[in-house]
C-alpha atoms as a PDB file:
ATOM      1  CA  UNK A   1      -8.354   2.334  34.601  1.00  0.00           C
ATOM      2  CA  UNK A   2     -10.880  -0.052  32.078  1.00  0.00           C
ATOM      3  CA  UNK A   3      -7.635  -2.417  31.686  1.00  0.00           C
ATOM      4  CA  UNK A   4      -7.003  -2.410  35.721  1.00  0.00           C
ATOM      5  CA  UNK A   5     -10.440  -3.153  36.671  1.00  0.00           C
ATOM      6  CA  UNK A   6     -11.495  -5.739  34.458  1.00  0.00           C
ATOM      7  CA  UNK A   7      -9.114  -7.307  35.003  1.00  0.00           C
ATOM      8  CA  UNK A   8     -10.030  -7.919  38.648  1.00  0.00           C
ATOM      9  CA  UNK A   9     -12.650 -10.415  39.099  1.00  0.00           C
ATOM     10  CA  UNK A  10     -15.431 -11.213  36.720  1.00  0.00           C
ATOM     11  CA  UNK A  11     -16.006  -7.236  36.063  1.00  0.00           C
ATOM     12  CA  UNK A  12     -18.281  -6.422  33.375  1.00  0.00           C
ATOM     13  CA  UNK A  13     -18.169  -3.434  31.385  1.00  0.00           C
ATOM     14  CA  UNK A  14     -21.739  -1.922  30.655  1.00  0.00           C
ATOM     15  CA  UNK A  15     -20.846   1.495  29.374  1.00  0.00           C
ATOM     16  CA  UNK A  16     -17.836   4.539  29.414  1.00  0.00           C
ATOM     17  CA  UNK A  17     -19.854   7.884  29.902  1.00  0.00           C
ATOM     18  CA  UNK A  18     -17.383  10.116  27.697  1.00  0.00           C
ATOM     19  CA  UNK A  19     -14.911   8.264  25.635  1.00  0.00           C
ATOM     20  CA  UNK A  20     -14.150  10.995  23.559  1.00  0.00           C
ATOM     21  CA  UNK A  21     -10.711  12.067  25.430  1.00  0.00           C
ATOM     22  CA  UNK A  22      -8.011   9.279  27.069  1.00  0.00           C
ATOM     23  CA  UNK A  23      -8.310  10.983  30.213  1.00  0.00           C
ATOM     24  CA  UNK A  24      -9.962   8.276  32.039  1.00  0.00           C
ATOM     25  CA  UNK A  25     -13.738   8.960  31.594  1.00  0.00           C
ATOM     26  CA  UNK A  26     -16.635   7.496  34.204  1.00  0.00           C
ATOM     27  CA  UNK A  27     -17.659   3.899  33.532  1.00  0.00           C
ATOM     28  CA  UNK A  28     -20.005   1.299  34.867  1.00  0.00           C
ATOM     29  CA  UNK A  29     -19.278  -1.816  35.374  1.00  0.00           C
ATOM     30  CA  UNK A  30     -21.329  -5.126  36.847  1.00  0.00           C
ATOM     31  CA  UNK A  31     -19.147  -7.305  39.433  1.00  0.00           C
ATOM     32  CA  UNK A  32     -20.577 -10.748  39.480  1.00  0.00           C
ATOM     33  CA  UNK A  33     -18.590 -11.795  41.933  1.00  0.00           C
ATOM     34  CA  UNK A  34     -19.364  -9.061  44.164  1.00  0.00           C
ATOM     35  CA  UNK A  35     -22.477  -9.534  47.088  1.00  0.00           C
ATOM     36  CA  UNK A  36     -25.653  -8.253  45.745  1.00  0.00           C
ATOM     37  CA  UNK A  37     -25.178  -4.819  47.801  1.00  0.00           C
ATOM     38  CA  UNK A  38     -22.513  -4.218  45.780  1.00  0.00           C
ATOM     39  CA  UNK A  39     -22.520  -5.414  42.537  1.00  0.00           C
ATOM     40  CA  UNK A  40     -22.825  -2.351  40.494  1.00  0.00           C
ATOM     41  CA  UNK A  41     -19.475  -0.130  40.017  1.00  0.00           C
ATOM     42  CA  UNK A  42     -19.459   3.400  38.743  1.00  0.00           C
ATOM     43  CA  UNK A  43     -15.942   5.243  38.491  1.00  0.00           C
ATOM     44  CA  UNK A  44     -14.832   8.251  38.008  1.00  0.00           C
ATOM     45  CA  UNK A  45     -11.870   9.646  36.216  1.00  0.00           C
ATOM     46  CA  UNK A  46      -9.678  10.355  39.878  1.00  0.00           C
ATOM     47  CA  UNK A  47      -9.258   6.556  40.739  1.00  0.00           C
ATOM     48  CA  UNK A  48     -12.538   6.548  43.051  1.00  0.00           C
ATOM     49  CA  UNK A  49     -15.344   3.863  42.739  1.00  0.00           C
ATOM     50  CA  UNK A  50     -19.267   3.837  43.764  1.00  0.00           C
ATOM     51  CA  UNK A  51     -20.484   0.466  44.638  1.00  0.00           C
ATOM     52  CA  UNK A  52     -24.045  -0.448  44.988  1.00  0.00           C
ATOM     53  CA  UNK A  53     -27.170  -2.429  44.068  1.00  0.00           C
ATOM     54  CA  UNK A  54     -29.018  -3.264  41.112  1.00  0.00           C
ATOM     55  CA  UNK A  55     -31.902  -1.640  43.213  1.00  0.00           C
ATOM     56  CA  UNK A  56     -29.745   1.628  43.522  1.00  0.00           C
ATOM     57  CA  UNK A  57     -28.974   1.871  40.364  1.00  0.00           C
ATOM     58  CA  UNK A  58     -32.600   1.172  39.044  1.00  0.00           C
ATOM     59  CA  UNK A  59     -33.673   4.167  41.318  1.00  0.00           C
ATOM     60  CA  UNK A  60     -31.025   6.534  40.063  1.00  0.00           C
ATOM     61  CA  UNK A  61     -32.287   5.567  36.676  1.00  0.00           C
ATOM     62  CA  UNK A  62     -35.867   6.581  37.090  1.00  0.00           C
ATOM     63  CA  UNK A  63     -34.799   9.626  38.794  1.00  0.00           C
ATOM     64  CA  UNK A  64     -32.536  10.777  35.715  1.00  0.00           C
ATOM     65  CA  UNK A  65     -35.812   9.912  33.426  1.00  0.00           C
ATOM     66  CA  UNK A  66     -37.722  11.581  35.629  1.00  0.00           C
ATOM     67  CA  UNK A  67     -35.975  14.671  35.076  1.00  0.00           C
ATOM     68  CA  UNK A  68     -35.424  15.144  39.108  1.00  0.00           C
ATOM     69  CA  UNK A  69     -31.678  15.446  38.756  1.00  0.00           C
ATOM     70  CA  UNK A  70     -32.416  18.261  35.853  1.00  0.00           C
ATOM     71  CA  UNK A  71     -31.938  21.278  38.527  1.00  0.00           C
ATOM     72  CA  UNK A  72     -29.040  20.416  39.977  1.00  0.00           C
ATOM     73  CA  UNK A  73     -27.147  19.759  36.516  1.00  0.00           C
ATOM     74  CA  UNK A  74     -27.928  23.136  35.724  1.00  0.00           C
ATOM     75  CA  UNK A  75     -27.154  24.567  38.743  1.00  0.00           C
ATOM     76  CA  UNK A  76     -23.555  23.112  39.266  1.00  0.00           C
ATOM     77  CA  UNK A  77     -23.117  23.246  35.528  1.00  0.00           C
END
């Protein structure tokens, strides 16, 4: 899936969450080309994509430093 979506556009790979199998671990990527709305990409290991802001993705951030997303790991863990 890294090959396939690099290779469309001016995708940037930022980091692969796993990378310890081949099975297609989560990545994100940054899509300069992409509208501001959408220029961050997560995807998962089924094909499917996330797109959204850098203001998103700053948000999620805090929250997982936060700890806020702490009880629901555990609880669908």
């Amino acid at each position: 899936m890294t090959k396939s979506l690099a290779a469309t556009g001016d995708m940037q790979h930022v980091t692969t969450f796993c990378g310890n199998c081949d099975c297609g671990c989560p990545e994100l990527f940054v899509d300069n080309e992409a509208p501001p709305e959408r220029r961050v990409v997560l995807t998962d290991d089924f094909g499917q994509l996330v797109q959204m802001s850098v203001a998103q993705l700053k948000v999620l951030v805090a929250d997982v430093k936060s700890g806020a997303l702490d009880e629901v790991v555990t609880a669908v863990g």
